[in-house]
N, C-alpha and C. Protein backbone atom coordinates (compact mmCIF):
# COMPACT_ATOMS: atom_id res chain seq x y z
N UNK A 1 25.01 1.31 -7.69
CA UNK A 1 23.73 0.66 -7.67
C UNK A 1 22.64 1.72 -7.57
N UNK A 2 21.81 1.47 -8.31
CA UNK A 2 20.48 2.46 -8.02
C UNK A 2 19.11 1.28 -8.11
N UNK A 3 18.44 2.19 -6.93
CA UNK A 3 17.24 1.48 -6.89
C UNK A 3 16.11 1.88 -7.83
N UNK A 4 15.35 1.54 -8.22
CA UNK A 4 14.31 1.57 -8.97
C UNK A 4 13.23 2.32 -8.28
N UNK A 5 12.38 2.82 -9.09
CA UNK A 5 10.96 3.46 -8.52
C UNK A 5 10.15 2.37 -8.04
N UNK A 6 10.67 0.66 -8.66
CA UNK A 6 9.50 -0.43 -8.27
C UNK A 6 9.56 -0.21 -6.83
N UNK A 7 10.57 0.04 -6.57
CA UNK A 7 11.01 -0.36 -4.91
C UNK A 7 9.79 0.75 -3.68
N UNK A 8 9.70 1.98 -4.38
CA UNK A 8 8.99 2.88 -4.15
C UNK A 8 7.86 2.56 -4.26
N UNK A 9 7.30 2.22 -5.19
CA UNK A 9 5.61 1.56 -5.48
C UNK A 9 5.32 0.82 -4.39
N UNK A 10 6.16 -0.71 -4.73
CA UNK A 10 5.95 -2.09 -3.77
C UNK A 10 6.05 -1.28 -2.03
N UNK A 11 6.82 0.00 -1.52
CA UNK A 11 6.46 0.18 -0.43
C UNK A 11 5.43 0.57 0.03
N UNK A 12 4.77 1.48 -0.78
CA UNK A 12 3.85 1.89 -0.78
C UNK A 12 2.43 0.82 -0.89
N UNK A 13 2.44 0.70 -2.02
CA UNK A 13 1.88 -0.64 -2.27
C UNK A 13 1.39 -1.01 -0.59
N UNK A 14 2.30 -2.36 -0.42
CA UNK A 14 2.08 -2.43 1.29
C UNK A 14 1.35 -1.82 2.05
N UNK A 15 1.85 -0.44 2.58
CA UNK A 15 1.55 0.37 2.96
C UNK A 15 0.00 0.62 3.54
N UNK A 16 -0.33 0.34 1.90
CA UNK A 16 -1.56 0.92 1.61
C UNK A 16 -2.38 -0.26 1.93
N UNK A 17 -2.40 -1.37 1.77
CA UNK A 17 -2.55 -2.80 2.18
C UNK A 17 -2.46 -2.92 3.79
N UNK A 18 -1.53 -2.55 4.12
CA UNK A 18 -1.64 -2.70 5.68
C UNK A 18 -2.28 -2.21 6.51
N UNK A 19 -2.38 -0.81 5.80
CA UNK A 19 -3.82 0.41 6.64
C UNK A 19 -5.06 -0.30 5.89
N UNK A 20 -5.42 -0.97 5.21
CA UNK A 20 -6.63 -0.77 4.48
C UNK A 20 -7.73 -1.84 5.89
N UNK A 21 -8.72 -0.96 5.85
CA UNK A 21 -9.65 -0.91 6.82
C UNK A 21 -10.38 -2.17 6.96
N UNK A 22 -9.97 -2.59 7.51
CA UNK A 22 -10.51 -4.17 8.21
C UNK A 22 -9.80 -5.48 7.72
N UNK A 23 -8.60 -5.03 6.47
CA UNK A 23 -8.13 -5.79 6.19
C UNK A 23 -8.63 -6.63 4.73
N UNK A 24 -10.20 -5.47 3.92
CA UNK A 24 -10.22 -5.97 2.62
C UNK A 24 -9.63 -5.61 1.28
N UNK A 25 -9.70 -6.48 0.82
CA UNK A 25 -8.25 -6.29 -0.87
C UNK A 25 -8.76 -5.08 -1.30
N UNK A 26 -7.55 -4.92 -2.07
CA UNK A 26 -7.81 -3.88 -2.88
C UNK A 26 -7.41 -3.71 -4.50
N UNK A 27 -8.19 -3.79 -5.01
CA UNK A 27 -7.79 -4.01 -6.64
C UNK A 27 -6.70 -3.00 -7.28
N UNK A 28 -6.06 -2.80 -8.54
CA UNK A 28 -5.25 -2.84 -8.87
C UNK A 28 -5.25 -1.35 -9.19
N UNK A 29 -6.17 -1.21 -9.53
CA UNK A 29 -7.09 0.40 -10.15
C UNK A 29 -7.15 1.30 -8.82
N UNK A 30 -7.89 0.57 -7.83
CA UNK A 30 -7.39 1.25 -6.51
C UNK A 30 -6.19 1.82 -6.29
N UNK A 31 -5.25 1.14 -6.68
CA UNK A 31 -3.66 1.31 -6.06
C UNK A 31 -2.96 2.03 -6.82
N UNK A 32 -3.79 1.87 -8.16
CA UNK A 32 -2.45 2.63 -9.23
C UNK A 32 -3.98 3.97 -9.41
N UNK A 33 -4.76 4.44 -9.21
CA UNK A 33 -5.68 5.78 -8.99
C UNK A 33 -5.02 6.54 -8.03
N UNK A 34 -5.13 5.83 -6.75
CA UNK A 34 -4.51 6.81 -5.22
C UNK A 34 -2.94 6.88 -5.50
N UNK A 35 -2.50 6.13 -5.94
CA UNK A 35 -0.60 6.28 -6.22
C UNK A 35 -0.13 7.20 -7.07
N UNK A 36 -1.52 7.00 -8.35
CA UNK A 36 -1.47 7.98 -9.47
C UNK A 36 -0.49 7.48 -10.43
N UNK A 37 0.04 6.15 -10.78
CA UNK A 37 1.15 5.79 -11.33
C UNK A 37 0.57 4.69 -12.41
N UNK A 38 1.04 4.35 -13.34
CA UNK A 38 0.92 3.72 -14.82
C UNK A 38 0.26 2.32 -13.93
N UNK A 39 -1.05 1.88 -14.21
CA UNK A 39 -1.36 0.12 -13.51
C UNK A 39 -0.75 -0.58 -14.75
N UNK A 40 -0.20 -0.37 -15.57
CA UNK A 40 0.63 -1.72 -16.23
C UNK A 40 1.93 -1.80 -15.14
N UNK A 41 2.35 -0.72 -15.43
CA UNK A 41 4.00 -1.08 -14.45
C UNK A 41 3.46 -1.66 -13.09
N UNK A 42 2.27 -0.99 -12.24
CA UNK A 42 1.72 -1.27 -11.21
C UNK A 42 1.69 -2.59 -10.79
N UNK A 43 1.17 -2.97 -11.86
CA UNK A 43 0.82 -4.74 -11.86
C UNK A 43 2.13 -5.59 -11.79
N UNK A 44 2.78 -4.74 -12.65
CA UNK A 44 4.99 -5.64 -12.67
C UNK A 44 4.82 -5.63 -11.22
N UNK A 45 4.84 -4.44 -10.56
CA UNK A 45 5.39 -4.59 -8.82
C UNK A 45 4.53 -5.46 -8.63
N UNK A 46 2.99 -5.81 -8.32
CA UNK A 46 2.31 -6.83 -8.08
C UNK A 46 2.07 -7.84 -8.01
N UNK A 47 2.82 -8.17 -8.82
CA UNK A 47 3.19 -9.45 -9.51
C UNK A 47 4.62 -9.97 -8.86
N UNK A 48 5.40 -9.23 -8.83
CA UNK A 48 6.70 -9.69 -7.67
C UNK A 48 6.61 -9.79 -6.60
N UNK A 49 5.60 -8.61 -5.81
CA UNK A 49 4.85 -9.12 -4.40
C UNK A 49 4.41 -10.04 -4.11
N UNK A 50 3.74 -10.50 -5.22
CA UNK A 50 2.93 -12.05 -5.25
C UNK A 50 4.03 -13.00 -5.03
N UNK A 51 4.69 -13.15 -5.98
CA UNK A 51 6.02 -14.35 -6.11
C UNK A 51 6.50 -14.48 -5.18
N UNK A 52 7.34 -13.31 -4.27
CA UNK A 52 8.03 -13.09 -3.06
C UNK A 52 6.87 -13.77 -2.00
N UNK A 53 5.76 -13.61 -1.86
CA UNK A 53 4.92 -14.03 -0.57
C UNK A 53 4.90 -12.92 0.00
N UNK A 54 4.79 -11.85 -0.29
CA UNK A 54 4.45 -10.60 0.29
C UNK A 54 3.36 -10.80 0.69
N UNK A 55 2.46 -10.60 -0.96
CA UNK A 55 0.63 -10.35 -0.69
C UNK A 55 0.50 -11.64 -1.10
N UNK A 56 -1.25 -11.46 -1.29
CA UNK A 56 -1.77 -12.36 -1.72
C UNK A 56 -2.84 -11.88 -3.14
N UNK A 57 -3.08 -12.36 -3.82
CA UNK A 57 -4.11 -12.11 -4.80
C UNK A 57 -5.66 -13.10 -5.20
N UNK A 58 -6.47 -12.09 -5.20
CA UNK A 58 -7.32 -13.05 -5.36
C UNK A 58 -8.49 -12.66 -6.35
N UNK A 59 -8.85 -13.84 -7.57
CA UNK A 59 -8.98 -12.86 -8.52
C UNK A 59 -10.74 -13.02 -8.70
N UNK A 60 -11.54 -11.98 -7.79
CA UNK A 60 -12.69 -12.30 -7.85
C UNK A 60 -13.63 -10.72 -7.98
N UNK A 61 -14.83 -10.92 -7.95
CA UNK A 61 -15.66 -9.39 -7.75
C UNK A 61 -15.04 -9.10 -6.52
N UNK A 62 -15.02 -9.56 -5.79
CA UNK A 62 -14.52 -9.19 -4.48
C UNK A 62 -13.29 -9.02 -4.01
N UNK A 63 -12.13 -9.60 -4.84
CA UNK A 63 -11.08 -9.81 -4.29
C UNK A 63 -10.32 -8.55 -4.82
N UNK A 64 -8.54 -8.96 -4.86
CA UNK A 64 -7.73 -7.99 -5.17
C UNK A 64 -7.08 -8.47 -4.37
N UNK A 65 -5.83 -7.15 -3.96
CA UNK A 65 -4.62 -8.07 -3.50
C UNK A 65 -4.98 -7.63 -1.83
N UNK A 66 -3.85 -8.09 -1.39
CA UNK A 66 -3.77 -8.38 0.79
C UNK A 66 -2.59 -8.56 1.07
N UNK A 67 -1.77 -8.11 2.07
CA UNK A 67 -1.02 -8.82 2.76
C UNK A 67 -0.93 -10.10 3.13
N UNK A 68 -0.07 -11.09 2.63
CA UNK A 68 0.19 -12.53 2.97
C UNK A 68 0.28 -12.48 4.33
N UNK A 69 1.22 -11.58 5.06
CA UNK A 69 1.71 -11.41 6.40
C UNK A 69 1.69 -10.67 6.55
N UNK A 70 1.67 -10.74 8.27
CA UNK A 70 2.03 -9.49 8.92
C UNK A 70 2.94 -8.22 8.89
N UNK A 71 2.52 -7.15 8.80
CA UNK A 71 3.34 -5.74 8.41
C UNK A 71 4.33 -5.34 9.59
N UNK A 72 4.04 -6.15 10.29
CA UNK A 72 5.61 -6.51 11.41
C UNK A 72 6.46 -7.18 11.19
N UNK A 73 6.34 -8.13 9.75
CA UNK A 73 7.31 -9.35 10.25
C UNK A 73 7.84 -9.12 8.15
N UNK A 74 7.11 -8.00 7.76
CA UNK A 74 7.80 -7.73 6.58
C UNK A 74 8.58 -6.51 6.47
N UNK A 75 9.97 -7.07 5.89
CA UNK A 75 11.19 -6.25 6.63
C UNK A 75 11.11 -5.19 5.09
N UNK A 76 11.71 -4.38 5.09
CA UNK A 76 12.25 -3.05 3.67
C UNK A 76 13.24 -4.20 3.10
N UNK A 77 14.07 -5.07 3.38
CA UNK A 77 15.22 -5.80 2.74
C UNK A 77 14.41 -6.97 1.96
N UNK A 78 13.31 -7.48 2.54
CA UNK A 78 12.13 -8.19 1.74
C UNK A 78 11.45 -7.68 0.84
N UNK A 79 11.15 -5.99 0.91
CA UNK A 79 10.42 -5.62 -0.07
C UNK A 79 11.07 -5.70 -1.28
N UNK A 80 12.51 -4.47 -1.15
CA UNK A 80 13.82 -4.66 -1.90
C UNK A 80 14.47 -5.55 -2.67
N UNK A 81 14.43 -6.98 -2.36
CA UNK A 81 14.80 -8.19 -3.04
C UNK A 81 13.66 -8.42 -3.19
N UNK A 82 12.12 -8.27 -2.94
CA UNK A 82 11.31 -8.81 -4.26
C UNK A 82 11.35 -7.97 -5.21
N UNK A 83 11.49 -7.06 -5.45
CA UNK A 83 11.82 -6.45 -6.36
C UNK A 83 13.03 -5.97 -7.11
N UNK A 84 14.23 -6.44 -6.56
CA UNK A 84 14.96 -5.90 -7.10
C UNK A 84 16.24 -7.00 -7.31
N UNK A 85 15.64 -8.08 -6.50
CA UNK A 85 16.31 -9.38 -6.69
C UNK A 85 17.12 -9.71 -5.97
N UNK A 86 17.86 -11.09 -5.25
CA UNK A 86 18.82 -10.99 -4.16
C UNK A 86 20.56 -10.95 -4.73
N UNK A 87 20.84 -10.90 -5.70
CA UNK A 87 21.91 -11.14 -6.11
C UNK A 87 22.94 -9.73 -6.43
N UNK A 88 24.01 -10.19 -5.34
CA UNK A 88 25.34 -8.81 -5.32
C UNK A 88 25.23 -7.78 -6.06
N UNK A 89 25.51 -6.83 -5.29
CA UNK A 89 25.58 -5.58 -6.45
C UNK A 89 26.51 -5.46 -7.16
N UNK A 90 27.60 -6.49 -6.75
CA UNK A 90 29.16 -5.95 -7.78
C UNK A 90 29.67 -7.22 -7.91
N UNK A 91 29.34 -7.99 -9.41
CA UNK A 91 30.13 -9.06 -9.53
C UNK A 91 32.11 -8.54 -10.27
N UNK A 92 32.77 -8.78 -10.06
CA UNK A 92 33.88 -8.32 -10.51
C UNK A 92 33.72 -8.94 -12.37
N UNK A 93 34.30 -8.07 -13.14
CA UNK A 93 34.40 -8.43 -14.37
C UNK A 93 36.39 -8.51 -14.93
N UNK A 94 36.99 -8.27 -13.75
CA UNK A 94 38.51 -8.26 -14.10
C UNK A 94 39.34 -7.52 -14.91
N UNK A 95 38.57 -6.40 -15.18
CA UNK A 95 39.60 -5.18 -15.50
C UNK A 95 40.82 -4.54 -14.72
N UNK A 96 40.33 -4.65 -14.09
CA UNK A 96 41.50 -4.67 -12.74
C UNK A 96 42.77 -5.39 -13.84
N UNK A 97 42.97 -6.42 -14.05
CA UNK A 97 43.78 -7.37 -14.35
C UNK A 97 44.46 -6.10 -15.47
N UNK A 98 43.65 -5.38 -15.99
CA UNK A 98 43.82 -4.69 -17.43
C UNK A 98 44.76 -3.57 -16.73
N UNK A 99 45.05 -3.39 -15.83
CA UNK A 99 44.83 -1.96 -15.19
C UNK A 99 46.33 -2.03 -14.30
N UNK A 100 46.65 -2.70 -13.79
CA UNK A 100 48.05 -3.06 -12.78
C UNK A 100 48.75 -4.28 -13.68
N UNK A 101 49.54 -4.23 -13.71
CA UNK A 101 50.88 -5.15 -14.35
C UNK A 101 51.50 -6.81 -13.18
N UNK A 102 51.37 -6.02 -12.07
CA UNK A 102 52.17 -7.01 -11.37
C UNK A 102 51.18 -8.04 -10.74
N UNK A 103 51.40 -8.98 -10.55
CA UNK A 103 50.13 -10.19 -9.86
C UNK A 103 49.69 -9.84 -8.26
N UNK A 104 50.46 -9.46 -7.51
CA UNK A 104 50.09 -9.15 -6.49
C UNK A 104 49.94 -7.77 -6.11
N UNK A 105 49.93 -6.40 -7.22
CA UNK A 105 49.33 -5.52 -6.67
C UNK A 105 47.34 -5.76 -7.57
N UNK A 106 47.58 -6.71 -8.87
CA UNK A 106 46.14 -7.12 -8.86
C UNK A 106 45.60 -7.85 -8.15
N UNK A 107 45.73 -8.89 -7.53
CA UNK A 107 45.63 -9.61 -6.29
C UNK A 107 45.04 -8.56 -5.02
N UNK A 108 45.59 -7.84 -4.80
CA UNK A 108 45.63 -6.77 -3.42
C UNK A 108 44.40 -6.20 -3.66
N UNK A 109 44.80 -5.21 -4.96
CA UNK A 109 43.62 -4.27 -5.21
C UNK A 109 42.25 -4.49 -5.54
N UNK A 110 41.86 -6.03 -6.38
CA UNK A 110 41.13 -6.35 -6.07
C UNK A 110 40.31 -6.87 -4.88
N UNK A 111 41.21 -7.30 -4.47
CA UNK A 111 40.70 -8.27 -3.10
C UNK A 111 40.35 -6.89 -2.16
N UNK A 112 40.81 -5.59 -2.22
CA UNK A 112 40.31 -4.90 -1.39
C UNK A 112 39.17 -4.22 -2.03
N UNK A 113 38.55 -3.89 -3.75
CA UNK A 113 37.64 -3.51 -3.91
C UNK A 113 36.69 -4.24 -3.29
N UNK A 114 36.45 -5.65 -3.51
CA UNK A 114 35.47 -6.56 -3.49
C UNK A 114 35.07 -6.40 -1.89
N UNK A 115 36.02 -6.28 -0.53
CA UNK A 115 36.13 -6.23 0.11
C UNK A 115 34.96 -5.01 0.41
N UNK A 116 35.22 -3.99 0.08
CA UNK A 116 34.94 -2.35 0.39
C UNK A 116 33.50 -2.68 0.20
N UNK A 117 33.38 -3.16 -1.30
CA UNK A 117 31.66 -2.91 -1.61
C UNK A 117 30.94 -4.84 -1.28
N UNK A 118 31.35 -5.24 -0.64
CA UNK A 118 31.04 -6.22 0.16
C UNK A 118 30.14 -5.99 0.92
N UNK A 119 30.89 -4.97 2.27
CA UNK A 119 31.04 -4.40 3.28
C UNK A 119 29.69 -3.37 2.98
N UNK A 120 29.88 -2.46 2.36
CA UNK A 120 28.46 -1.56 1.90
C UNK A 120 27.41 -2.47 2.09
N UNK A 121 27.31 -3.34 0.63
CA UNK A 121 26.45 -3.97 0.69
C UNK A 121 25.82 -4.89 1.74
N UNK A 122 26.54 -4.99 3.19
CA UNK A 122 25.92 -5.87 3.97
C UNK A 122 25.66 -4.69 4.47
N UNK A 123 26.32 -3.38 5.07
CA UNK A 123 25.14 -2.94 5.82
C UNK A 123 24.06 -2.51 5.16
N UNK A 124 24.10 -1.98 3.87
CA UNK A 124 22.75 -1.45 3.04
C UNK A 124 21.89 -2.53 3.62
N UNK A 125 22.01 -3.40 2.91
CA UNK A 125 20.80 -4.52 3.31
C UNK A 125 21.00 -4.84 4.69
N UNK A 126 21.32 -4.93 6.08
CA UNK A 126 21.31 -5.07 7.39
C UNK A 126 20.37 -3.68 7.80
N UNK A 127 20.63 -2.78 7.00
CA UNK A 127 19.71 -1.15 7.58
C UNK A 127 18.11 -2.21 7.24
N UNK A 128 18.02 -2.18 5.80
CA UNK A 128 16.52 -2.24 5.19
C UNK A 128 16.57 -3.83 6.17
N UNK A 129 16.90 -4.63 6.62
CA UNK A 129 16.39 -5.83 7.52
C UNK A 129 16.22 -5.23 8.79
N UNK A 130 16.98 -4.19 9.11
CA UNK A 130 16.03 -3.34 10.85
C UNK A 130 14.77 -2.79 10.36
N UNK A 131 14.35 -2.48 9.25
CA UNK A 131 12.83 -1.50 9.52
C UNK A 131 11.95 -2.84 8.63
N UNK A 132 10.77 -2.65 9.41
CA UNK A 132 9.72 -3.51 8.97
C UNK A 132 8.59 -2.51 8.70
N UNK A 133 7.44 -2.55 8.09
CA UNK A 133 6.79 -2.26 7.22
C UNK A 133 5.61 -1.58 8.76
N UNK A 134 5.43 -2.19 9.54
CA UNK A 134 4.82 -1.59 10.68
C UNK A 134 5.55 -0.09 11.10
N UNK A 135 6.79 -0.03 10.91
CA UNK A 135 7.34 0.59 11.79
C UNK A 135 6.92 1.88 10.94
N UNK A 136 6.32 1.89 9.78
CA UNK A 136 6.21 2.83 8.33
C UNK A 136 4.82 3.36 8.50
N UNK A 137 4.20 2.63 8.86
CA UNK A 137 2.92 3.10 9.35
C UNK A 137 2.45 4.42 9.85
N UNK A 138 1.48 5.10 9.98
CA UNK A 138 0.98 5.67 11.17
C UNK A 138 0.00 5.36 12.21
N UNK A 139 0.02 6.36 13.35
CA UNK A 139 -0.28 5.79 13.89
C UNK A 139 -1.59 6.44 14.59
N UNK A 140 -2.48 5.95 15.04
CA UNK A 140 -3.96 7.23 15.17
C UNK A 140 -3.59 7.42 16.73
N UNK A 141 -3.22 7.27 17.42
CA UNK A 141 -3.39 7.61 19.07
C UNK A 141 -2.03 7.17 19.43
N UNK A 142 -0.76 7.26 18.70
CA UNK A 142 0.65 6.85 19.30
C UNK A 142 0.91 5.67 19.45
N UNK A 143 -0.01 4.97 19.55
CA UNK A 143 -0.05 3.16 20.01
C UNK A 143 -0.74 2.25 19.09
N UNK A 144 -1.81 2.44 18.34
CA UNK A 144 -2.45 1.67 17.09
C UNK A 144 -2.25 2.17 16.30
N UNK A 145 -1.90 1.26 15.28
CA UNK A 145 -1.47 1.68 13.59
C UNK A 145 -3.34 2.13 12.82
N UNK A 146 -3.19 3.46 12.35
CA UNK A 146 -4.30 3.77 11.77
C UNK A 146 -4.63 2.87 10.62
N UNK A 147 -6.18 3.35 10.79
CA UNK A 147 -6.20 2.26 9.40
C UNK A 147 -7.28 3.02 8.36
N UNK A 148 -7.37 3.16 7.02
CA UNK A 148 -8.24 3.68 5.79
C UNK A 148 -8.89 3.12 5.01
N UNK A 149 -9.98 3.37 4.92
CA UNK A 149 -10.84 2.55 3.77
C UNK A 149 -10.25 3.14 2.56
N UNK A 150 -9.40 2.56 1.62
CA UNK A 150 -8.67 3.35 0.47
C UNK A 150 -10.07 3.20 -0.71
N UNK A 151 -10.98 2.52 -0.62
CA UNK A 151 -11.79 1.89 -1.98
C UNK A 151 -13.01 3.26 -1.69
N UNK A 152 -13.18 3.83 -0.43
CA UNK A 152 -13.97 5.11 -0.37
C UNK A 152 -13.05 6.38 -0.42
N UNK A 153 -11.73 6.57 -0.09
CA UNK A 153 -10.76 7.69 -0.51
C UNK A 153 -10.71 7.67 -1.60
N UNK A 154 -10.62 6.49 -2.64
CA UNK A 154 -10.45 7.03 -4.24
C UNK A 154 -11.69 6.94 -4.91
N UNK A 155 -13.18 6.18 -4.66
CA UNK A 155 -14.21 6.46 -4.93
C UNK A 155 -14.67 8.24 -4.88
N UNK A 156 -14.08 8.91 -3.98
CA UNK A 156 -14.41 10.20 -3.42
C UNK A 156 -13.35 11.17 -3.69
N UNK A 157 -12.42 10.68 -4.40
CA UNK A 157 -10.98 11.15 -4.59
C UNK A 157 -10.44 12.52 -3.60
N UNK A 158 -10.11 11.84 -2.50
CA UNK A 158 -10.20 12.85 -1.61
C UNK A 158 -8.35 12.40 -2.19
């Protein structure tokens, strides 16, 4: 299994949403300027954030996107399946069958692949359901999550 760069964006993404200074949107141009990354693909991740209930969008002079919720209570395994979808990493296709002769050493050997990357796959996703999107943060004094006006960092392209 390999993850995608969306997965990388959409964290960021967040990220950048969760520090943003007082909590106003930030348009699309914002996100894909300071990220520095293609705003067509930008908008794909955006657009799955949306679907998932990540952010929110709002399509005005003023608006752009936001956090739906809280950056405590959005886990890395939420970001991950909006983007990358919830469904197994290893459906069996039965080569196996092609591969051993007798019924019960295909029987066995399968039943223990499926087993093995089962097993991966719950803790992979049990890791990304311990870290939440707060925990990614920084922090200005050890105890409050800092926060940035991103719409004057890339106006000023610091």
């Amino acid at each position: 299994m390999k993850m995608t760069s969306g997965v990388e964006q959409a964290v960021c993404i967040l990220l950048m949403l969760a520090s943003q200074h007082n909590g106003l949107p930030l348009k699309s141009v914002t996100l894909s300027t300071r990220l520095q990354v293609s705003e067509s693909y930008l908008k794909k991740v955006l657009r799955k954030l949306v679907v998932s209930g990540l952010i929110n969008s709002s399509a005005s002079k003023t608006g752009g996107f936001s956090l739906a919720k809280s950056d405590e209570s959005i886990t890395l395994l939420e970001v991950f399946e909006a983007i990358e979808g919830s469904e197994p990493f290893f459906v069996p296709s039965n080569l196996v069958e092609k591969v051993f002769l007798l019924p019960e050493t295909i029987k066995k050997n399968k039943s223990t692949v499926i087993t093995i990357i089962s097993e991966a796959e719950a803790l992979y996703k049990n890791r990304l359901q311990q870290c939440t999107l707060r925990q990614l943060r920084y922090y200005a004094d050890n105890k409050t999550p800092g926060t940035v006006d991103w719409n004057v960092i890339v106006e000023q392209g610091l």
